[in-house]
N, C-alpha and C. Protein backbone atom coordinates (compact mmCIF):
# COMPACT_ATOMS: atom_id res chain seq x y z
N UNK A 1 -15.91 11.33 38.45
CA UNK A 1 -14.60 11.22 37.84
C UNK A 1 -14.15 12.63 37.44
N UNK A 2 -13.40 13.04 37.55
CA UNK A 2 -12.20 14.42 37.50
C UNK A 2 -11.96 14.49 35.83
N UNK A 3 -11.97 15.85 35.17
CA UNK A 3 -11.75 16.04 34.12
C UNK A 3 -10.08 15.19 33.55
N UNK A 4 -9.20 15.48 34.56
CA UNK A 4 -8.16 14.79 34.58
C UNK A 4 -8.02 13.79 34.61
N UNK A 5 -8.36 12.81 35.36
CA UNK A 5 -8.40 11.12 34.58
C UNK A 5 -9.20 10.80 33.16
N UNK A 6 -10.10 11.56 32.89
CA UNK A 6 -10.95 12.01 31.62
C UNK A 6 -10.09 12.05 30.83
N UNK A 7 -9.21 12.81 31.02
CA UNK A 7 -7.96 13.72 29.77
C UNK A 7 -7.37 12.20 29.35
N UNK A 8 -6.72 12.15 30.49
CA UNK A 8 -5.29 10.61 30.68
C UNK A 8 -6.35 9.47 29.78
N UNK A 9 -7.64 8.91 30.04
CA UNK A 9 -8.20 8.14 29.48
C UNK A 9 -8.07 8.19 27.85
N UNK A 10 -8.57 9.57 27.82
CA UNK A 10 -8.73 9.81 26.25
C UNK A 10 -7.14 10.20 25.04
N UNK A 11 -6.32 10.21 26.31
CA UNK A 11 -5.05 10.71 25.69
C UNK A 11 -4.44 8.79 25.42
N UNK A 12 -4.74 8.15 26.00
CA UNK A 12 -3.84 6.92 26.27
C UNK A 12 -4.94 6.07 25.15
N UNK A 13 -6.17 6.41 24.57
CA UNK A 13 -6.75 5.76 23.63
C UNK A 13 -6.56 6.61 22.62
N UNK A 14 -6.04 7.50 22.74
CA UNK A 14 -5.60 8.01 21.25
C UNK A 14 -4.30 7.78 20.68
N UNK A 15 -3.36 7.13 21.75
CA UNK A 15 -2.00 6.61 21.49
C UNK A 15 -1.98 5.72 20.73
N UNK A 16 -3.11 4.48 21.63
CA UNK A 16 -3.15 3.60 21.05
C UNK A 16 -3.87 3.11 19.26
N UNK A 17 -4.88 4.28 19.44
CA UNK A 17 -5.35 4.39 17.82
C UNK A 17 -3.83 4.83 16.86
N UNK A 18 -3.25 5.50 16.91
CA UNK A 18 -2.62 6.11 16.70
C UNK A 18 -1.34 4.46 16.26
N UNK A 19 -0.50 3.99 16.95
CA UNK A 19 -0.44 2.91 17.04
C UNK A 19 -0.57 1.82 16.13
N UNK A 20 -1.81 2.14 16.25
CA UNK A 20 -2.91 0.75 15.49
C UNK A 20 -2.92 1.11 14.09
N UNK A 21 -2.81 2.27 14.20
CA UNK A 21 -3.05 2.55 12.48
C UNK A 21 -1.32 2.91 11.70
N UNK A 22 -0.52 2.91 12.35
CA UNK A 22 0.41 2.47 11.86
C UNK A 22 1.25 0.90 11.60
N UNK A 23 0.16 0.19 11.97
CA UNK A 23 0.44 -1.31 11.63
C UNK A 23 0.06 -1.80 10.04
N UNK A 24 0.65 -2.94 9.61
CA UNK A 24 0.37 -3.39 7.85
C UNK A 24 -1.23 -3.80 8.36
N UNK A 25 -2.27 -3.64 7.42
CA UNK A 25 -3.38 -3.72 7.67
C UNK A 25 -3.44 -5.43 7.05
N UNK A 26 -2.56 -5.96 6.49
CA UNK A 26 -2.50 -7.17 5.71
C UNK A 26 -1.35 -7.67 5.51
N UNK A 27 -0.62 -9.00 5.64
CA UNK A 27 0.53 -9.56 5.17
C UNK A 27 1.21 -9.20 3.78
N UNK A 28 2.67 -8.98 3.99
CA UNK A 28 2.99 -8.67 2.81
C UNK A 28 2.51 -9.63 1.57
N UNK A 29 2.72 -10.57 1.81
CA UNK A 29 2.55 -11.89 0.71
C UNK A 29 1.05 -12.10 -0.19
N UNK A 30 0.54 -11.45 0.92
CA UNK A 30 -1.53 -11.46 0.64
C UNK A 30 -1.44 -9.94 -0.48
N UNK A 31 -0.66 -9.65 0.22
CA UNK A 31 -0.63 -7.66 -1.11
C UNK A 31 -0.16 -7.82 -2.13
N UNK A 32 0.78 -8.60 -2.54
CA UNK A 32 1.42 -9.07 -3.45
C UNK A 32 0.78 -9.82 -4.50
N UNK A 33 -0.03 -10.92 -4.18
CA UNK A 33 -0.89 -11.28 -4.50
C UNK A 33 -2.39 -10.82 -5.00
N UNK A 34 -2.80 -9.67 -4.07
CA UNK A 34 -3.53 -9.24 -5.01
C UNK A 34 -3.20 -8.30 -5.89
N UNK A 35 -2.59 -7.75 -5.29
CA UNK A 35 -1.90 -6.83 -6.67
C UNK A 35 -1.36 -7.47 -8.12
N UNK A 36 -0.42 -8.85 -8.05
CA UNK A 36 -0.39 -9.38 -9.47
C UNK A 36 -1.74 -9.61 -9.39
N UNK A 37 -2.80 -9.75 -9.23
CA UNK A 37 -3.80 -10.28 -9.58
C UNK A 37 -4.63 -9.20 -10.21
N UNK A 38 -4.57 -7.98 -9.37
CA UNK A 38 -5.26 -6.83 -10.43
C UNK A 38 -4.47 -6.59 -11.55
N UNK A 39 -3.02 -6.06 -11.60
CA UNK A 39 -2.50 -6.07 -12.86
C UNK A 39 -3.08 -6.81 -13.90
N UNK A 40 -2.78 -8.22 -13.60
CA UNK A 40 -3.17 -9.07 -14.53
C UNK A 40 -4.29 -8.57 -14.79
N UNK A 41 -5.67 -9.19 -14.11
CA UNK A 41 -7.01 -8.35 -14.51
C UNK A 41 -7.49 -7.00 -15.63
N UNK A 42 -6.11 -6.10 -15.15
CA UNK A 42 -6.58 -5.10 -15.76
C UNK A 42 -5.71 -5.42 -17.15
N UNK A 43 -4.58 -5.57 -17.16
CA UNK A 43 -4.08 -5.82 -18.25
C UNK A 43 -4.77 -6.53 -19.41
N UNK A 44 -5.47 -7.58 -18.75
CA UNK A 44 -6.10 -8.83 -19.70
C UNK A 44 -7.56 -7.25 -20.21
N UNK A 45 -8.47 -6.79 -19.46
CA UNK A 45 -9.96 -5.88 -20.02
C UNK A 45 -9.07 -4.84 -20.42
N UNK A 46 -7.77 -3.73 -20.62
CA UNK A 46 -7.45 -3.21 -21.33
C UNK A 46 -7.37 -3.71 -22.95
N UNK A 47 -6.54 -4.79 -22.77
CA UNK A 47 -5.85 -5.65 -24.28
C UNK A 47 -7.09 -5.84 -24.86
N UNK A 48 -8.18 -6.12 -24.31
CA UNK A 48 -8.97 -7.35 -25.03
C UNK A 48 -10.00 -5.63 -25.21
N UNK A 49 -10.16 -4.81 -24.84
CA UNK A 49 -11.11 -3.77 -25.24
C UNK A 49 -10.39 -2.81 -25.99
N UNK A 50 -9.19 -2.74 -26.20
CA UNK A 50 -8.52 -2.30 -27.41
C UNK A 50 -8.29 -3.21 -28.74
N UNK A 51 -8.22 -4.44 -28.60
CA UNK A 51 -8.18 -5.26 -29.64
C UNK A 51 -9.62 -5.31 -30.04
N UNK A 52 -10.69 -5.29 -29.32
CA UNK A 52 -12.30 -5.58 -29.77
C UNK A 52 -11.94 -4.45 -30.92
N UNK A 53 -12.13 -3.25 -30.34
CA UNK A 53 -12.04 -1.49 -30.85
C UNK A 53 -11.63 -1.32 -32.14
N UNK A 54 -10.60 -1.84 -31.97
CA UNK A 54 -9.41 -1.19 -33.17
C UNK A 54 -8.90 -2.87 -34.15
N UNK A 55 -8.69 -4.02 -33.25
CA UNK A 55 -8.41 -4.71 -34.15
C UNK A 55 -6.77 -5.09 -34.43
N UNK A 56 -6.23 -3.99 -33.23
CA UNK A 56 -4.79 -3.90 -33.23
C UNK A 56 -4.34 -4.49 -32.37
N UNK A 57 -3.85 -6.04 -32.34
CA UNK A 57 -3.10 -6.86 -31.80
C UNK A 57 -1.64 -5.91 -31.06
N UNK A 58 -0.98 -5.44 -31.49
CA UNK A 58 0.31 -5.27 -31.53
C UNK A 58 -0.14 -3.93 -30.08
N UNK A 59 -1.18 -3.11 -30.87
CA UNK A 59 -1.41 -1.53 -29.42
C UNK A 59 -2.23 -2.05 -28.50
N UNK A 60 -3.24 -3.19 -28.34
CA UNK A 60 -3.88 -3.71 -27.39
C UNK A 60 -2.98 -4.39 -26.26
N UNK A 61 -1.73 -4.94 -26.68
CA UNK A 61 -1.19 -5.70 -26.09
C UNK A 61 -0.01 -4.34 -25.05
N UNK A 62 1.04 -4.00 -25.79
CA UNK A 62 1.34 -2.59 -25.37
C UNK A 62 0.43 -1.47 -24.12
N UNK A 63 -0.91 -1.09 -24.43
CA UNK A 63 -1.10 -0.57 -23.81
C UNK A 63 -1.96 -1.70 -22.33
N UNK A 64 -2.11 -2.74 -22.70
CA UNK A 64 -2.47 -4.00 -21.50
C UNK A 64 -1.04 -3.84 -20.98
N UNK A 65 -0.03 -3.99 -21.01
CA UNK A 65 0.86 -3.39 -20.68
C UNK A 65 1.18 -2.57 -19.99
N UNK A 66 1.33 -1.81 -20.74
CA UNK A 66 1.27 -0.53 -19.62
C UNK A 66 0.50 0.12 -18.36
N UNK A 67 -0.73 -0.61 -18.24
CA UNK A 67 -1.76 -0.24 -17.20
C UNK A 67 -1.50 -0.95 -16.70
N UNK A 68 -1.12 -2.68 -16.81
CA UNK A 68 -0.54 -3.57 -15.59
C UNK A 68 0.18 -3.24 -15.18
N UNK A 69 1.43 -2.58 -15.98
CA UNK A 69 2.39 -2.39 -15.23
C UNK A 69 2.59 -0.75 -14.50
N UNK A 70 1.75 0.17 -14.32
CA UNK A 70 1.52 0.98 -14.10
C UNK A 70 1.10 0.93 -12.36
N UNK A 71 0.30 0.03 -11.97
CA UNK A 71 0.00 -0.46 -11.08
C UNK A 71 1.20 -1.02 -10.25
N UNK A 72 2.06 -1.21 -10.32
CA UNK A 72 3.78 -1.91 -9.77
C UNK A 72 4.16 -0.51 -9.90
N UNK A 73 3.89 0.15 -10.98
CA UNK A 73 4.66 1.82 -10.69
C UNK A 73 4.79 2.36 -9.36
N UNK A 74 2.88 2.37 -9.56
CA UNK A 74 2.62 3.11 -8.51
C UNK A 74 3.08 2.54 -6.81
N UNK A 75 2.78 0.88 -6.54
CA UNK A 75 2.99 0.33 -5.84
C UNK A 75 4.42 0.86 -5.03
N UNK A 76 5.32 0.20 -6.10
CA UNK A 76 7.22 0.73 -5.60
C UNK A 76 7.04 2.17 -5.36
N UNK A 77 6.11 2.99 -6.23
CA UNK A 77 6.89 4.41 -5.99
C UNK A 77 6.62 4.48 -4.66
N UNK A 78 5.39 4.54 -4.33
CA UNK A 78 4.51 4.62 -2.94
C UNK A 78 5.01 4.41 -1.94
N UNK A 79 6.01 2.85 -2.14
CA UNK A 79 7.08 2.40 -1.05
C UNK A 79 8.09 3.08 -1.08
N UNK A 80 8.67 3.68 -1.60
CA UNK A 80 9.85 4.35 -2.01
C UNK A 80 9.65 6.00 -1.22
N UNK A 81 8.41 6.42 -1.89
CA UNK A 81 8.11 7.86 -0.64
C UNK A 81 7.97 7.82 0.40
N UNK A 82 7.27 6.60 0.96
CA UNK A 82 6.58 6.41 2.25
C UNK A 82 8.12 5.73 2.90
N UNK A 83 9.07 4.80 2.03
CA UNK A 83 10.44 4.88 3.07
C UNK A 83 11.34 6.19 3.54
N UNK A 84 10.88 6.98 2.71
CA UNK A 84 11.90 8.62 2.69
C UNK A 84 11.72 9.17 4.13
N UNK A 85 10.18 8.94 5.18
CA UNK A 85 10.05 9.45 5.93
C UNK A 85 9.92 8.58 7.18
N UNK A 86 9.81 7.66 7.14
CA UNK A 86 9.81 6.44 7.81
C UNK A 86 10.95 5.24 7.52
N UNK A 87 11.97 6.08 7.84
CA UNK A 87 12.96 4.82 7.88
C UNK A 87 12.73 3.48 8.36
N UNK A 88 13.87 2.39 8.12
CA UNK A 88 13.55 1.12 9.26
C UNK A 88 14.74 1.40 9.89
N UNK A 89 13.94 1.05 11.58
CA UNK A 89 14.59 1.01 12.15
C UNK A 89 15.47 -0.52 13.09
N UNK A 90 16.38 -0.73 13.61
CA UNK A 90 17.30 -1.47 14.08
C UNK A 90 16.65 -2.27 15.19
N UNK A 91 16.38 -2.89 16.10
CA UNK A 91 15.96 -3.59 17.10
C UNK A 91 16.28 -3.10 18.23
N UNK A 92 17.69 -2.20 18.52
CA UNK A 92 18.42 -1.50 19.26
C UNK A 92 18.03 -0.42 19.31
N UNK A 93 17.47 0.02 18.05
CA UNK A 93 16.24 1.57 18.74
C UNK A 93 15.32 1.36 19.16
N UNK A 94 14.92 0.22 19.16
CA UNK A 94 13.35 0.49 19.52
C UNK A 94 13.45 0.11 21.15
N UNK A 95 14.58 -0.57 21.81
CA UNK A 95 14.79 -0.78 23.36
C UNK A 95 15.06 0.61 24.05
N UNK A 96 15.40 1.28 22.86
CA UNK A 96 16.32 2.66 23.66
C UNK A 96 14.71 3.63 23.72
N UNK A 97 13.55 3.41 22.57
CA UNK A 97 12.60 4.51 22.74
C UNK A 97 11.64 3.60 23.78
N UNK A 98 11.58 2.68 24.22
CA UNK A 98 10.92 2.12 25.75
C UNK A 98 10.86 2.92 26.42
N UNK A 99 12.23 3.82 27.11
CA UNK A 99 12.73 3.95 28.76
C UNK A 99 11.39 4.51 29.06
């Protein structure tokens, strides 16, 4: 076999990695889901290890709070950068980048 079909082989499996790893690795609905589910999680062992601590109903709850919801921060922001460079695109571009 010729270095050149070698090349083409390894160039046309690197497309396809390439490809592959720009696909959702998981349904939106399944991400969603676990994510309220860690929030929650963490929210609930923040609250309850600041209230053990301190005894303070009112800052346990606040800062359970804030780490749940810190987690949705990060989530949206993430989507929000990662749309800046990766637009969506139309159905009508994607026939035109085929040819």
């Amino acid at each position: 076999m010729s270095n050149k079909t070698k090349n083409t082989k390894l160039k046309k499996k690197a497309e396809v990695t390439i490809a592959d790893l720009s696909k959702p690795w998981i349904q939106q609905k399944t991400g969603f889901r676990v994510i309220t589910a860690l929030s929650i999680v963490i929210m609930i062992l923040v609250a309850v290890q600041i209230i053990v601590g301190s005894g303070d109903w009112g800052r346990g709850l606040l800062w359970g709070f804030l780490f749940g919801g810190s987690i949705w921060l990060v989530f949206f922001g993430m989507n929000w950068f990662h749309s800046l460079f990766h637009p969506k695109t139309n159905q009508n571009d994607h026939s035109k980048d085929q040819k």
